[in-house]
PDB file of N, CA and C in Angstrom:
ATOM      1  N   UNK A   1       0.828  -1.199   0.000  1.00  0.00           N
ATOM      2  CA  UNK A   1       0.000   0.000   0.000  1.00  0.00           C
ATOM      3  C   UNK A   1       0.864   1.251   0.000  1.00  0.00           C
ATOM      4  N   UNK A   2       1.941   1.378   0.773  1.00  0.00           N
ATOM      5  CA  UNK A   2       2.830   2.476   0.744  1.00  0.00           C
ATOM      6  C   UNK A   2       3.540   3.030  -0.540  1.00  0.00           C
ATOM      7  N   UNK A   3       3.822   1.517  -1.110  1.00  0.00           N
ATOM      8  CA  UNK A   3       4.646   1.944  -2.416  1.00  0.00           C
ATOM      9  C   UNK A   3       3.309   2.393  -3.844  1.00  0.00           C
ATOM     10  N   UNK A   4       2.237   2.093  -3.457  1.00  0.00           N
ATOM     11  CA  UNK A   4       1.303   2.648  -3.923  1.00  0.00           C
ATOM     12  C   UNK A   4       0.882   4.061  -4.143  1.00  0.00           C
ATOM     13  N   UNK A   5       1.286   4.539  -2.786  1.00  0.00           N
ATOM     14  CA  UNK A   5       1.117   5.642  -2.152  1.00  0.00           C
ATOM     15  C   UNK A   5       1.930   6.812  -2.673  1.00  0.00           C
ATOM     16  N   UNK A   6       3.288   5.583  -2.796  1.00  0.00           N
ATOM     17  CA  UNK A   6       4.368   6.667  -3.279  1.00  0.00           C
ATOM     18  C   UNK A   6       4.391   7.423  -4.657  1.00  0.00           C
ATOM     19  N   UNK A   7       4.074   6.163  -5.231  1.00  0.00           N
ATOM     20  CA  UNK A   7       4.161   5.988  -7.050  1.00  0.00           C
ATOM     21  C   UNK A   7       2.938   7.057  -7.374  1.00  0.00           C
ATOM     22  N   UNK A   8       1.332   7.498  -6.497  1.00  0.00           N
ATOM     23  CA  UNK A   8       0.665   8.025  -6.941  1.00  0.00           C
ATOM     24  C   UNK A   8       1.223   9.483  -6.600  1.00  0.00           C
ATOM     25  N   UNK A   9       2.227   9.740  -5.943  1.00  0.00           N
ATOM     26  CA  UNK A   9       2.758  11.070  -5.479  1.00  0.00           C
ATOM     27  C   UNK A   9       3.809  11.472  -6.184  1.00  0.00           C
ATOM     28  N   UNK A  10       4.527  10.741  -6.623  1.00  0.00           N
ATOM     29  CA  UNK A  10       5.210  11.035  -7.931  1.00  0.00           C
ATOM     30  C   UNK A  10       4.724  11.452  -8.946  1.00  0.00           C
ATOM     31  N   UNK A  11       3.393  10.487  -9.288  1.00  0.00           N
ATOM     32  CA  UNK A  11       2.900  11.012 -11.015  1.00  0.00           C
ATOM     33  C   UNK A  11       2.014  12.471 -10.428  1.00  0.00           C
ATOM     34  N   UNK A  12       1.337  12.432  -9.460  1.00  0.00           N
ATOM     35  CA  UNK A  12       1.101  13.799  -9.446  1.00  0.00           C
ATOM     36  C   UNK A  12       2.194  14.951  -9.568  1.00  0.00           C
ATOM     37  N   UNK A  13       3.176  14.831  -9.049  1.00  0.00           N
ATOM     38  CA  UNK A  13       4.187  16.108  -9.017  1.00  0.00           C
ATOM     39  C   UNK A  13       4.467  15.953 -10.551  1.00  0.00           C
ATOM     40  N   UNK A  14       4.633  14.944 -11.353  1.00  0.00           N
ATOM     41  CA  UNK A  14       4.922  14.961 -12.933  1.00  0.00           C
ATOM     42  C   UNK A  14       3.747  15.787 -13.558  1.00  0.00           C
ATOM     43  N   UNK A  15       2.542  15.532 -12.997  1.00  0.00           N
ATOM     44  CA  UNK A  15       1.250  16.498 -13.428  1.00  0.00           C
ATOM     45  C   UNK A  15       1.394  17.777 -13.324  1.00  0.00           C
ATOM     46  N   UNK A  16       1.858  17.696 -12.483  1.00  0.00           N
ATOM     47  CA  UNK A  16       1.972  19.105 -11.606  1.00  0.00           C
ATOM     48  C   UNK A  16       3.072  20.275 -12.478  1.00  0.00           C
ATOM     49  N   UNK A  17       4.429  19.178 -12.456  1.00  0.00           N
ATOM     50  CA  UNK A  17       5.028  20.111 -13.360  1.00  0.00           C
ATOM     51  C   UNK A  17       5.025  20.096 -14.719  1.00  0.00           C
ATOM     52  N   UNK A  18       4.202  19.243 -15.486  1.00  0.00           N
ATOM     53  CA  UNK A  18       3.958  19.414 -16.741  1.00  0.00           C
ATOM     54  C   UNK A  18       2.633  20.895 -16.853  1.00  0.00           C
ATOM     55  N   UNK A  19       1.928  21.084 -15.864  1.00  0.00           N
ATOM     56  CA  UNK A  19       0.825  21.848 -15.710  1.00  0.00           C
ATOM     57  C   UNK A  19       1.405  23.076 -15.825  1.00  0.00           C
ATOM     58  N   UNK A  20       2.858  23.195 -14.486  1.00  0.00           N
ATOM     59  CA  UNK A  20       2.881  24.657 -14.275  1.00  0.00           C
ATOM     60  C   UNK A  20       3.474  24.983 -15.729  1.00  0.00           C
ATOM     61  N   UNK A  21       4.561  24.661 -16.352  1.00  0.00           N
ATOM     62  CA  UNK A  21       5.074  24.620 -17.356  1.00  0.00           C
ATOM     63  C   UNK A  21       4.037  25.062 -18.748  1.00  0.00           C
ATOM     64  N   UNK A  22       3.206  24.492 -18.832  1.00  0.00           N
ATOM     65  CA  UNK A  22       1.974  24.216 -20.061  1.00  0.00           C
ATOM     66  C   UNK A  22       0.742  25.628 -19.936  1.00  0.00           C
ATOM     67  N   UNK A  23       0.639  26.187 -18.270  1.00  0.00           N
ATOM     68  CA  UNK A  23      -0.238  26.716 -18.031  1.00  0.00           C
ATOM     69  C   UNK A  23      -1.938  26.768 -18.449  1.00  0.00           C
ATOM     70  N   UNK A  24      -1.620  25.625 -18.928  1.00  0.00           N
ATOM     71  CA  UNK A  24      -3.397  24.889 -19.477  1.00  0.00           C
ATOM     72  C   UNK A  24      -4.406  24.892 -18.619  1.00  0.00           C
ATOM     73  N   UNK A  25      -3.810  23.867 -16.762  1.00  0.00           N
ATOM     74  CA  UNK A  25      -4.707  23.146 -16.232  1.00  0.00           C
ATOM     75  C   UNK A  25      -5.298  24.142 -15.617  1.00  0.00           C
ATOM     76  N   UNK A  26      -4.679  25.547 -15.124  1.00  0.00           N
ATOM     77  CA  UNK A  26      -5.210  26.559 -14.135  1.00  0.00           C
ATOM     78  C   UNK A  26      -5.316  25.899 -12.570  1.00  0.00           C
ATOM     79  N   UNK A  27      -6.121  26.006 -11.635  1.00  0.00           N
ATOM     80  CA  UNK A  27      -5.771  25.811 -10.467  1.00  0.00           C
ATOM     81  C   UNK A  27      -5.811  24.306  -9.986  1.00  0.00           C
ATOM     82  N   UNK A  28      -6.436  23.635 -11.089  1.00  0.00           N
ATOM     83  CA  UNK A  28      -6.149  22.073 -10.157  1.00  0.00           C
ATOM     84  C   UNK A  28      -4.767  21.056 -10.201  1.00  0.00           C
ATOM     85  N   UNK A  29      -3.860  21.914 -10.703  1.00  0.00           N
ATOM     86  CA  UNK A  29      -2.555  21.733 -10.637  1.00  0.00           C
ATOM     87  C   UNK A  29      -2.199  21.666  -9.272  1.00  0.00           C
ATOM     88  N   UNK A  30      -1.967  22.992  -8.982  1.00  0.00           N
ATOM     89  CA  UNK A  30      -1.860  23.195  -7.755  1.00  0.00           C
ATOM     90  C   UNK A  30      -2.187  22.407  -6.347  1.00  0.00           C
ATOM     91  N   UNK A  31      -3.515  21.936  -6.606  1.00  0.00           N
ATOM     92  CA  UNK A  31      -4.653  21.264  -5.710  1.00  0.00           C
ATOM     93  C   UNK A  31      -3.746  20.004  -5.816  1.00  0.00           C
ATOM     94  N   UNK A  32      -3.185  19.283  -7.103  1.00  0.00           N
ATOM     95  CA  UNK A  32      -2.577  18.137  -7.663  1.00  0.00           C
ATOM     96  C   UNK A  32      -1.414  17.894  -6.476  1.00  0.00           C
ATOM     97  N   UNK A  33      -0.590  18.928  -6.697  1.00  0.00           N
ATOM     98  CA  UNK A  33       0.956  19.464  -5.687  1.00  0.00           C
ATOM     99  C   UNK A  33       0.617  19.515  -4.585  1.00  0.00           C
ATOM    100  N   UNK A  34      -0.757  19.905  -3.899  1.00  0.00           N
ATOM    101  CA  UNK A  34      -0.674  19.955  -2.254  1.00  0.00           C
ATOM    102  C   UNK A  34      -1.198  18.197  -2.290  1.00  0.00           C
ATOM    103  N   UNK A  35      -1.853  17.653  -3.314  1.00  0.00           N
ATOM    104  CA  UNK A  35      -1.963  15.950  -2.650  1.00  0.00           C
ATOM    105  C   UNK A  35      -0.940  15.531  -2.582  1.00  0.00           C
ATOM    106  N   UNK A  36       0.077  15.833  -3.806  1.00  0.00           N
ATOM    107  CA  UNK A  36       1.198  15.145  -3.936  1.00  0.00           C
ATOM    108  C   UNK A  36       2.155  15.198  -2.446  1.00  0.00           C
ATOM    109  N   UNK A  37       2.157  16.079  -2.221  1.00  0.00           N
ATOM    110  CA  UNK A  37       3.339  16.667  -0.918  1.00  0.00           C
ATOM    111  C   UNK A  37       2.672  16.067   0.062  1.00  0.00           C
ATOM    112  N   UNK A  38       1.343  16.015   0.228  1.00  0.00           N
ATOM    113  CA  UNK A  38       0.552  15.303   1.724  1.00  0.00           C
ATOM    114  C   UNK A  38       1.167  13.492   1.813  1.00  0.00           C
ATOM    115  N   UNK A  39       0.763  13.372   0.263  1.00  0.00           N
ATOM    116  CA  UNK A  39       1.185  11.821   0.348  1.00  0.00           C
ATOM    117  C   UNK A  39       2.705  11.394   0.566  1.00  0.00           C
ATOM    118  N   UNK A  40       3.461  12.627  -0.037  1.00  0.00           N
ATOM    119  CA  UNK A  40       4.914  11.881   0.377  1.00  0.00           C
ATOM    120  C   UNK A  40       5.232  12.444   1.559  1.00  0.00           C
ATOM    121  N   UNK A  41       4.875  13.198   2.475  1.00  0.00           N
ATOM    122  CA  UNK A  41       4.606  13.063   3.996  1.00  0.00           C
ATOM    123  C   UNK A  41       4.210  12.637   4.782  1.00  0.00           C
ATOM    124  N   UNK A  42       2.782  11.798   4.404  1.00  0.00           N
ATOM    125  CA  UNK A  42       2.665  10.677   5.209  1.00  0.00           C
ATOM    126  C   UNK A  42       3.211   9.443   5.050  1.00  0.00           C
ATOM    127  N   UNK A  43       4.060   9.672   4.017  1.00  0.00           N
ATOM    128  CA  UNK A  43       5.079   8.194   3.560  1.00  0.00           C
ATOM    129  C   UNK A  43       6.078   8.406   4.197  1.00  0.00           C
ATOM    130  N   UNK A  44       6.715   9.460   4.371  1.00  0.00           N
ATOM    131  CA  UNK A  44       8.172   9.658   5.556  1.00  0.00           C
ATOM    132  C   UNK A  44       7.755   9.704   6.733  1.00  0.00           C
ATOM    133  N   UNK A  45       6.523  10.098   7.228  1.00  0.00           N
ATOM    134  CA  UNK A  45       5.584   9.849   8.554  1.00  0.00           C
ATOM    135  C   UNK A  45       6.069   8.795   8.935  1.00  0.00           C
ATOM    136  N   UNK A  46       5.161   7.809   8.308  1.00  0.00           N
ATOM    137  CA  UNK A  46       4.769   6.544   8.909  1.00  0.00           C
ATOM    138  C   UNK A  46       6.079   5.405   8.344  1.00  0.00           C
ATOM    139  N   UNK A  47       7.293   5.393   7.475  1.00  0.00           N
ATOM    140  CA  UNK A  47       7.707   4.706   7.400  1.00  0.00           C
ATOM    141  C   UNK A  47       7.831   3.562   6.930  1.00  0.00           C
ATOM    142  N   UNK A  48       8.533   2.532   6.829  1.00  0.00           N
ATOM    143  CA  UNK A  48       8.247   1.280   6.411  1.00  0.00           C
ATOM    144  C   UNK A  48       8.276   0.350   7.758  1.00  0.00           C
ATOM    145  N   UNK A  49       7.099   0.019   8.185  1.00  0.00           N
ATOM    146  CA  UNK A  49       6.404  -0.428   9.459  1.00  0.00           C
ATOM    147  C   UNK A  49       5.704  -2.021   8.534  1.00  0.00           C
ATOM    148  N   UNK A  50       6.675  -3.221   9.370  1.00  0.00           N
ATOM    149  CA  UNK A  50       6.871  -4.429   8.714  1.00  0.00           C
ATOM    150  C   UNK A  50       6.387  -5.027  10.028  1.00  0.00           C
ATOM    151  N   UNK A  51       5.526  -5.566   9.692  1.00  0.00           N
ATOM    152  CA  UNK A  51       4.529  -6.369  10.984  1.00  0.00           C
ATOM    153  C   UNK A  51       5.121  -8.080  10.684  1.00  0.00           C
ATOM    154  N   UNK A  52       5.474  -8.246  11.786  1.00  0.00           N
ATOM    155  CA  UNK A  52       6.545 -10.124  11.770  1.00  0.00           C
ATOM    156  C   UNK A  52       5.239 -10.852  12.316  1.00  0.00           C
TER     157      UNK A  52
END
């Protein structure tokens, strides 16, 4: 689930900077970049937490 997490926070920031660049999308770029940054913060949050 994490590496899920990660991979969808990556392609957003790729959205993100193809957006600011393109100036097409207007503000849901932006909106794109604050999910992106939430998700790779709760990925350095929480860690890789391996239940034995």
């Amino acid at each position: 689930m994490g590496n899920l997490l990660y991979l969808i926070a990556v392609i957003l920031i790729i959205f993100w900077a193809v957006g600011f660049f393109a100036y097409s999308a207007g503000g849901i770029i932006h909106v794109l970049l604050v999910i992106a940054i939430i998700a790779i913060l709760l990925r350095v949050i929480q860690g890789d937490r391996i239940i034995k």
